[in-house]
PDB file of N, CA and C in Angstrom:
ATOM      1  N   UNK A   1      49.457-105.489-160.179  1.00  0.00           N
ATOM      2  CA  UNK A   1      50.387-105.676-159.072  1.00  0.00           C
ATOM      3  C   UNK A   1      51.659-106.411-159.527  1.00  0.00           C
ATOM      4  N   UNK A   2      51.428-107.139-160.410  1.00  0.00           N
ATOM      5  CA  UNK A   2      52.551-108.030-161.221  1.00  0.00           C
ATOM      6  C   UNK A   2      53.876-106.870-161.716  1.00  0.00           C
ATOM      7  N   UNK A   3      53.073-106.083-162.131  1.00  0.00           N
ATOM      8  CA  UNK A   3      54.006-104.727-162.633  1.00  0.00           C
ATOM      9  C   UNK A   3      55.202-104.084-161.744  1.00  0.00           C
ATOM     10  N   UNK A   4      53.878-103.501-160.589  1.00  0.00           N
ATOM     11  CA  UNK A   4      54.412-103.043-159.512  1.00  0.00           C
ATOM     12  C   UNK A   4      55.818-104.217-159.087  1.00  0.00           C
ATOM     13  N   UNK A   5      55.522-105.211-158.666  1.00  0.00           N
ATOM     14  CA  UNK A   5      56.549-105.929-157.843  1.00  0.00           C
ATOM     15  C   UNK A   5      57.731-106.378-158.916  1.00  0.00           C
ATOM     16  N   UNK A   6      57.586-106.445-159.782  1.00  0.00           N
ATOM     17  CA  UNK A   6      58.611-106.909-160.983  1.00  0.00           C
ATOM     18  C   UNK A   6      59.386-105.656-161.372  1.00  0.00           C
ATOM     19  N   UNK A   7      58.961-104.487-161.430  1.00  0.00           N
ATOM     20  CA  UNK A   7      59.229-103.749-162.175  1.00  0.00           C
ATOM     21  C   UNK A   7      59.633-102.082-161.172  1.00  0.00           C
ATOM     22  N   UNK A   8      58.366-101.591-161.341  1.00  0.00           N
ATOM     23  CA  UNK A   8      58.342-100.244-160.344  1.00  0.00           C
ATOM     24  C   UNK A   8      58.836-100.010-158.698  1.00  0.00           C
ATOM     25  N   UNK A   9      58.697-101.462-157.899  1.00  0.00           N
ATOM     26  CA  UNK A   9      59.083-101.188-156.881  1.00  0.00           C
ATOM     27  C   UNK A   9      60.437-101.304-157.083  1.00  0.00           C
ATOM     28  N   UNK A  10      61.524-101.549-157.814  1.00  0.00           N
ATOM     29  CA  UNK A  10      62.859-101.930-157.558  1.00  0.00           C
ATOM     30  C   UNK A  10      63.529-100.474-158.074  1.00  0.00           C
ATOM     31  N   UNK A  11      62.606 -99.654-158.865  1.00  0.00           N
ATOM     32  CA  UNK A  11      62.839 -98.373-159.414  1.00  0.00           C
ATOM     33  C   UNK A  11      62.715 -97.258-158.282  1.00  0.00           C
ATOM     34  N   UNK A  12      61.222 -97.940-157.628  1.00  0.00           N
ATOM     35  CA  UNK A  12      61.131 -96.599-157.064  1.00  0.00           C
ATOM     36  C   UNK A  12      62.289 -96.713-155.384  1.00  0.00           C
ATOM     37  N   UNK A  13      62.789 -98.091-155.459  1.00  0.00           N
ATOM     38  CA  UNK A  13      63.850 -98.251-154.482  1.00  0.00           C
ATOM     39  C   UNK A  13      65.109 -97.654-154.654  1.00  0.00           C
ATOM     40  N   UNK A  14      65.276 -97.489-156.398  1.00  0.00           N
ATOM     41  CA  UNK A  14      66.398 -97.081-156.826  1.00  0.00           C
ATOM     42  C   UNK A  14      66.575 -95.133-156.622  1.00  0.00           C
ATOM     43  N   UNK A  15      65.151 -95.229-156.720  1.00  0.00           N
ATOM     44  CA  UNK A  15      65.211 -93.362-156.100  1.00  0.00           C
ATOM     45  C   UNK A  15      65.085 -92.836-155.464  1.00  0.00           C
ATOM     46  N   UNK A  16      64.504 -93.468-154.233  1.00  0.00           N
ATOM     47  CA  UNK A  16      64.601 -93.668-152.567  1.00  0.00           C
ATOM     48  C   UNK A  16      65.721 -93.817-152.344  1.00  0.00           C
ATOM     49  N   UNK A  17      66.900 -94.477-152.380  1.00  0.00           N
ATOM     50  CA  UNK A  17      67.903 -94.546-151.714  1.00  0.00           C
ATOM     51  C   UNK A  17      68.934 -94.094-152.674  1.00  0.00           C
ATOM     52  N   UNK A  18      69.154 -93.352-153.715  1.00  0.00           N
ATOM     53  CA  UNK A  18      69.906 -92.617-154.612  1.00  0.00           C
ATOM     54  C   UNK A  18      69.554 -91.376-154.994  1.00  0.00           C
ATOM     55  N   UNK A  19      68.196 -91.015-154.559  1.00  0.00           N
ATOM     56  CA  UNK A  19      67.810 -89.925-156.002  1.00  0.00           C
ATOM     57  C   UNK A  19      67.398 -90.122-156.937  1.00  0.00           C
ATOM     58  N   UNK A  20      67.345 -89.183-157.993  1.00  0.00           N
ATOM     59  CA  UNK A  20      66.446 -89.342-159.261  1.00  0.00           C
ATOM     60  C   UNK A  20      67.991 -89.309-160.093  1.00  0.00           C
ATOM     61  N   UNK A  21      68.558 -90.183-160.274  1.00  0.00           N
ATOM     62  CA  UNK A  21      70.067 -90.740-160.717  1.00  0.00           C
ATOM     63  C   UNK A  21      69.985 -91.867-161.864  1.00  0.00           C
ATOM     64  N   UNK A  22      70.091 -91.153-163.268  1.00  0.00           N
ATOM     65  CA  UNK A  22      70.197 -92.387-163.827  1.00  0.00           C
ATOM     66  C   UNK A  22      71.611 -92.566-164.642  1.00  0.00           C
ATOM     67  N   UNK A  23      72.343 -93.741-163.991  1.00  0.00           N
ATOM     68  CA  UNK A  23      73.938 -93.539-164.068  1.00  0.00           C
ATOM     69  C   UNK A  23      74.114 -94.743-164.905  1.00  0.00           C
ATOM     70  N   UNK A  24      75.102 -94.308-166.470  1.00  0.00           N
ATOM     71  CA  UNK A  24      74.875 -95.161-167.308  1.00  0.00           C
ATOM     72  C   UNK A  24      76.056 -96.184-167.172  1.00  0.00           C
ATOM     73  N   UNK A  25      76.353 -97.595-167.812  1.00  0.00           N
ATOM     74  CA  UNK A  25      77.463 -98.655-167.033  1.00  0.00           C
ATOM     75  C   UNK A  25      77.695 -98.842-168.721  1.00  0.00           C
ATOM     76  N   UNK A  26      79.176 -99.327-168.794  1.00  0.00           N
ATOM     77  CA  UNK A  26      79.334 -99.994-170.449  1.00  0.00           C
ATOM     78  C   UNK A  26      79.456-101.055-170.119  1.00  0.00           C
ATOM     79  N   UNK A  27      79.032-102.058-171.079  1.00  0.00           N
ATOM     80  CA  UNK A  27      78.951-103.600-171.082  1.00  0.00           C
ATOM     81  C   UNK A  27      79.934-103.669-171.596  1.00  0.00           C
ATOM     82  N   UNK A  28      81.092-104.597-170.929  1.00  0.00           N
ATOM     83  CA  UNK A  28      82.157-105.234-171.520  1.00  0.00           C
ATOM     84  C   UNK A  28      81.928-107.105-171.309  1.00  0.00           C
ATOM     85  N   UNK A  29      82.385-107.305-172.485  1.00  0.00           N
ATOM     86  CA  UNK A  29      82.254-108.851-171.943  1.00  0.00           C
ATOM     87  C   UNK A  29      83.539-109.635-172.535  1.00  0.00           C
ATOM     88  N   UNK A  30      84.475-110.393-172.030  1.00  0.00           N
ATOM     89  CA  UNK A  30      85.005-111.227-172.536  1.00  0.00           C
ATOM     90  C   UNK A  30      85.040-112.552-173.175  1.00  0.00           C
ATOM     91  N   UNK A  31      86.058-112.169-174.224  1.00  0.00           N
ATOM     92  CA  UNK A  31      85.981-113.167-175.018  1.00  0.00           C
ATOM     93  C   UNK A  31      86.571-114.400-174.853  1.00  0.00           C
ATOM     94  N   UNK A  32      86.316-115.718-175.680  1.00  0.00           N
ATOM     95  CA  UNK A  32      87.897-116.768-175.451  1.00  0.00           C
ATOM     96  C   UNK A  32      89.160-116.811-175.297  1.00  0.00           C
ATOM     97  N   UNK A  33      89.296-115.436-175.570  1.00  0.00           N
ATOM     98  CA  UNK A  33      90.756-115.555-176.268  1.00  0.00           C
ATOM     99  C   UNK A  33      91.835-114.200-175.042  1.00  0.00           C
ATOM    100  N   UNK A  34      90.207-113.953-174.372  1.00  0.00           N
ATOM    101  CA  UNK A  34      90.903-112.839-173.121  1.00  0.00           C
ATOM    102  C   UNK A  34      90.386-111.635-173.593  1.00  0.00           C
ATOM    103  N   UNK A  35      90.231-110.958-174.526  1.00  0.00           N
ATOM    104  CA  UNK A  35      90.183-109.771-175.328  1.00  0.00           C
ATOM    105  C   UNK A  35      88.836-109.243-174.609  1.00  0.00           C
ATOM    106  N   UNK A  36      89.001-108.046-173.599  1.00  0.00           N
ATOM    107  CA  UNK A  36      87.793-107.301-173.365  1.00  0.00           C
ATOM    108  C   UNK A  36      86.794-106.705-174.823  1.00  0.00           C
ATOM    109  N   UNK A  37      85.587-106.980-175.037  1.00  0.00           N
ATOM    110  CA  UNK A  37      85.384-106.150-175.867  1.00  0.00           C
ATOM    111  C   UNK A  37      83.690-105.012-175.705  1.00  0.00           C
ATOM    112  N   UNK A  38      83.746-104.326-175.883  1.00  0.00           N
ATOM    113  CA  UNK A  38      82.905-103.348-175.761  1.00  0.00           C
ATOM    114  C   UNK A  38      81.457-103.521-176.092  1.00  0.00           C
ATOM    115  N   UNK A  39      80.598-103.781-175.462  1.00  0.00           N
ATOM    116  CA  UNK A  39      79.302-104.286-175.862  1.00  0.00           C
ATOM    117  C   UNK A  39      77.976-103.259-176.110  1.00  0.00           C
ATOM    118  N   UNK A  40      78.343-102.181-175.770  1.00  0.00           N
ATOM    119  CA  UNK A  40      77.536-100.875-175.453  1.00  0.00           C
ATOM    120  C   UNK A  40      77.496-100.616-174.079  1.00  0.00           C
ATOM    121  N   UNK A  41      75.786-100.045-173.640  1.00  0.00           N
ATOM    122  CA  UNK A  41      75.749 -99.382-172.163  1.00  0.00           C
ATOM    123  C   UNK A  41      74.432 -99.795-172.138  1.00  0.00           C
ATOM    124  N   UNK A  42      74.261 -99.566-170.574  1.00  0.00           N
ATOM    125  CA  UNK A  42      73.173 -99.817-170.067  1.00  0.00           C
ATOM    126  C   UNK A  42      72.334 -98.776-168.819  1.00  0.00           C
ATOM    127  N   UNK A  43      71.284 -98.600-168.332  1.00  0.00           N
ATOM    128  CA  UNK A  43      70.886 -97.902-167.260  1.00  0.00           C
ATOM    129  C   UNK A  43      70.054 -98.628-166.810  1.00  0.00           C
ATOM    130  N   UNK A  44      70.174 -98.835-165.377  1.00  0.00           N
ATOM    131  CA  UNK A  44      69.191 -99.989-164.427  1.00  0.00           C
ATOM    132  C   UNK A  44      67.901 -98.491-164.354  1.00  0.00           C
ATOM    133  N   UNK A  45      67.954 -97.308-163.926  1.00  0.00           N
ATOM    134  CA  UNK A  45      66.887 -96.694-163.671  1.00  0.00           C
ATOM    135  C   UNK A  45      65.987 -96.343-165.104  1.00  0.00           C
ATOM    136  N   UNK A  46      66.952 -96.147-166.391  1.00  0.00           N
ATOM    137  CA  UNK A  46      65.734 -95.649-167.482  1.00  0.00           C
ATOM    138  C   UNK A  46      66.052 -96.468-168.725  1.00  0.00           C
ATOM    139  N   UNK A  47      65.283 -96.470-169.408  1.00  0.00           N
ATOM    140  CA  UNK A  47      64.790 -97.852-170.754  1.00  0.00           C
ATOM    141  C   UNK A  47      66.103 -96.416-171.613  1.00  0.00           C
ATOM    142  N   UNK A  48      66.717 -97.817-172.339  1.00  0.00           N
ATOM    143  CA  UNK A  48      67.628 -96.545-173.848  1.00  0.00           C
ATOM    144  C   UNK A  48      67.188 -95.811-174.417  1.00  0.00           C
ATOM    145  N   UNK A  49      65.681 -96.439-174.604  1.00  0.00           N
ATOM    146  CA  UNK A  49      65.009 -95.618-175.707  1.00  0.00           C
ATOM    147  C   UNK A  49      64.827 -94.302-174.856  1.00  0.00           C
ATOM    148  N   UNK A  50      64.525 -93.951-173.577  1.00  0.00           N
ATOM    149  CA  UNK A  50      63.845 -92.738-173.424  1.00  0.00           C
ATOM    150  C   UNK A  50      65.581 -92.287-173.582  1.00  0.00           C
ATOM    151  N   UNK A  51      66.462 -92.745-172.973  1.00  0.00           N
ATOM    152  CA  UNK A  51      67.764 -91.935-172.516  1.00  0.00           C
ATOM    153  C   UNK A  51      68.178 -91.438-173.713  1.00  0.00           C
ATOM    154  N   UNK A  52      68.184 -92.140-175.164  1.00  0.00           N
ATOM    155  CA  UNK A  52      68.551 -91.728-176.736  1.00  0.00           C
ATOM    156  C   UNK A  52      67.362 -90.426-176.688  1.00  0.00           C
ATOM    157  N   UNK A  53      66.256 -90.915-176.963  1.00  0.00           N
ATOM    158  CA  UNK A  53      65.437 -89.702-177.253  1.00  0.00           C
ATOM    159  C   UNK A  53      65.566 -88.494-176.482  1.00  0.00           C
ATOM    160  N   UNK A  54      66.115 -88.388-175.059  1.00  0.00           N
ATOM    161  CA  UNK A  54      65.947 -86.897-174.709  1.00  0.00           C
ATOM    162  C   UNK A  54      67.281 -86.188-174.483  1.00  0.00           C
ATOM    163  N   UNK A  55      68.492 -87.131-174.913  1.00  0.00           N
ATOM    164  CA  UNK A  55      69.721 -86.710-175.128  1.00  0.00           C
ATOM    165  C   UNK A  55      70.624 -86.876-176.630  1.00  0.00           C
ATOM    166  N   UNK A  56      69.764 -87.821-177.511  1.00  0.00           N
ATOM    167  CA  UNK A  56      70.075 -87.788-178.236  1.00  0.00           C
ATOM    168  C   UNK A  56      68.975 -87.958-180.030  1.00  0.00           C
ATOM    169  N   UNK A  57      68.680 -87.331-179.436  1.00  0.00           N
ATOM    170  CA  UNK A  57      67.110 -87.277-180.574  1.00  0.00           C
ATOM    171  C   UNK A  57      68.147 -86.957-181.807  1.00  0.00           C
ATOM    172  N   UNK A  58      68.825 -85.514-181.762  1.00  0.00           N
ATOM    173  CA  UNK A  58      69.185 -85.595-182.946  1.00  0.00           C
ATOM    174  C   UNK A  58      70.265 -86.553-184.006  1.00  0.00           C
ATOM    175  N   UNK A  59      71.117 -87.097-183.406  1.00  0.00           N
ATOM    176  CA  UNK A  59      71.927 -88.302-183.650  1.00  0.00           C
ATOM    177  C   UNK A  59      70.789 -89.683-183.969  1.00  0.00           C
ATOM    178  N   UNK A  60      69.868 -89.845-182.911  1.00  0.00           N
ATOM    179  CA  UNK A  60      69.237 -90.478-183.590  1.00  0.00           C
ATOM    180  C   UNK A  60      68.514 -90.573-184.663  1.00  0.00           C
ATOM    181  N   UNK A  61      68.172 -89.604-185.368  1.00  0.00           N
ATOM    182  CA  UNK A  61      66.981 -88.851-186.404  1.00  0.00           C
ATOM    183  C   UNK A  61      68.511 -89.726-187.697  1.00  0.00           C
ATOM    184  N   UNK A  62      69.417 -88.991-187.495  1.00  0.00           N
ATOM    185  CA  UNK A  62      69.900 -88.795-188.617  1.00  0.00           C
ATOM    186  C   UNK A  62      70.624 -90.531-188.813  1.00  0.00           C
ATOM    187  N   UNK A  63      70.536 -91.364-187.538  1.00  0.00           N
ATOM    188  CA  UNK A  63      70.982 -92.891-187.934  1.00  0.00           C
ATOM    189  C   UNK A  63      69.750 -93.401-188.259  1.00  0.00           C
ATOM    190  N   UNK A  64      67.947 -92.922-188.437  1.00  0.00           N
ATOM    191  CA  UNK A  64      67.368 -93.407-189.026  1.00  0.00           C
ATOM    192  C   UNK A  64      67.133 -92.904-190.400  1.00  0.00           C
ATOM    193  N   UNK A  65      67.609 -91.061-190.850  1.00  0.00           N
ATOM    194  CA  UNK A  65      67.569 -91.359-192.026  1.00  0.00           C
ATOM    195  C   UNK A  65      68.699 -91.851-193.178  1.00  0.00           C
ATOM    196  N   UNK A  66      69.594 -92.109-192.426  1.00  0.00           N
ATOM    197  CA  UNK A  66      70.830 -93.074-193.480  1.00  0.00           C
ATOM    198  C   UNK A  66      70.204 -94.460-193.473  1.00  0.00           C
ATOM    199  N   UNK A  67      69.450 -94.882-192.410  1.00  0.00           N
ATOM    200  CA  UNK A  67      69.538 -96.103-192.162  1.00  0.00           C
ATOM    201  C   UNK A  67      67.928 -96.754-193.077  1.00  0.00           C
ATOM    202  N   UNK A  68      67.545 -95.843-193.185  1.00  0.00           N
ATOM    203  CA  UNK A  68      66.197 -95.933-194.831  1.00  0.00           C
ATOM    204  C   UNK A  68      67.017 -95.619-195.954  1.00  0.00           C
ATOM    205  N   UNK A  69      67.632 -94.502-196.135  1.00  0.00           N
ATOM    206  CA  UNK A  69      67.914 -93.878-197.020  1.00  0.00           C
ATOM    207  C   UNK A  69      69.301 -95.377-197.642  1.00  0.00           C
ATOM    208  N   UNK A  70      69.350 -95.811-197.049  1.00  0.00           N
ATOM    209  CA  UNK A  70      69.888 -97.402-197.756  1.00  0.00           C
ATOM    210  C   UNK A  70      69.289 -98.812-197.495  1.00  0.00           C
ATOM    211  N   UNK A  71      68.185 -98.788-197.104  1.00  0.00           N
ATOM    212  CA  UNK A  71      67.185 -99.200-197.526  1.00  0.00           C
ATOM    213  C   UNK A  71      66.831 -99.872-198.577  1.00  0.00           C
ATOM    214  N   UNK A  72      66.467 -98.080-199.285  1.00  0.00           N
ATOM    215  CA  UNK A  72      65.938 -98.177-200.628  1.00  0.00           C
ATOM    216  C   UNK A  72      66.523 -98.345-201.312  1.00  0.00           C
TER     217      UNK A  72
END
């Protein structure tokens, strides 16, 4: 139930009153000095990992094999 109330009910609120919508946001955050800077993205309805893997499997494949392939 810990799950449910922390987690799934705020999701399944998010698709009750939107749809099955998962709408991605870029993180900007500022700095000291004023300078917006670009932090990546985020999705309140789905984890990155699934959103990389089923839109971007192949981009990802190939930043893990550079990313061994210097490694070694």
């Amino acid at each position: 139930m810990d799950y449910w109330a922390g987690t799934m009910q705020n999701d399944c609120y998010l698709i009750a009153a939107d749809g099955w919508v998962a709408k991605t946001q870029r993180l900007l955050e500022t700095g000291e000095n004023g300078k917006t800077r670009d932090k990546g993205w985020t999705c309140d309805l789905l984890p990155k990992p699934l959103i990389t893997a089923r839109f971007f499997a192949k981009e990802q494949a190939a930043i893990e094999t550079r990313a061994s392939s210097i490694s070694n």
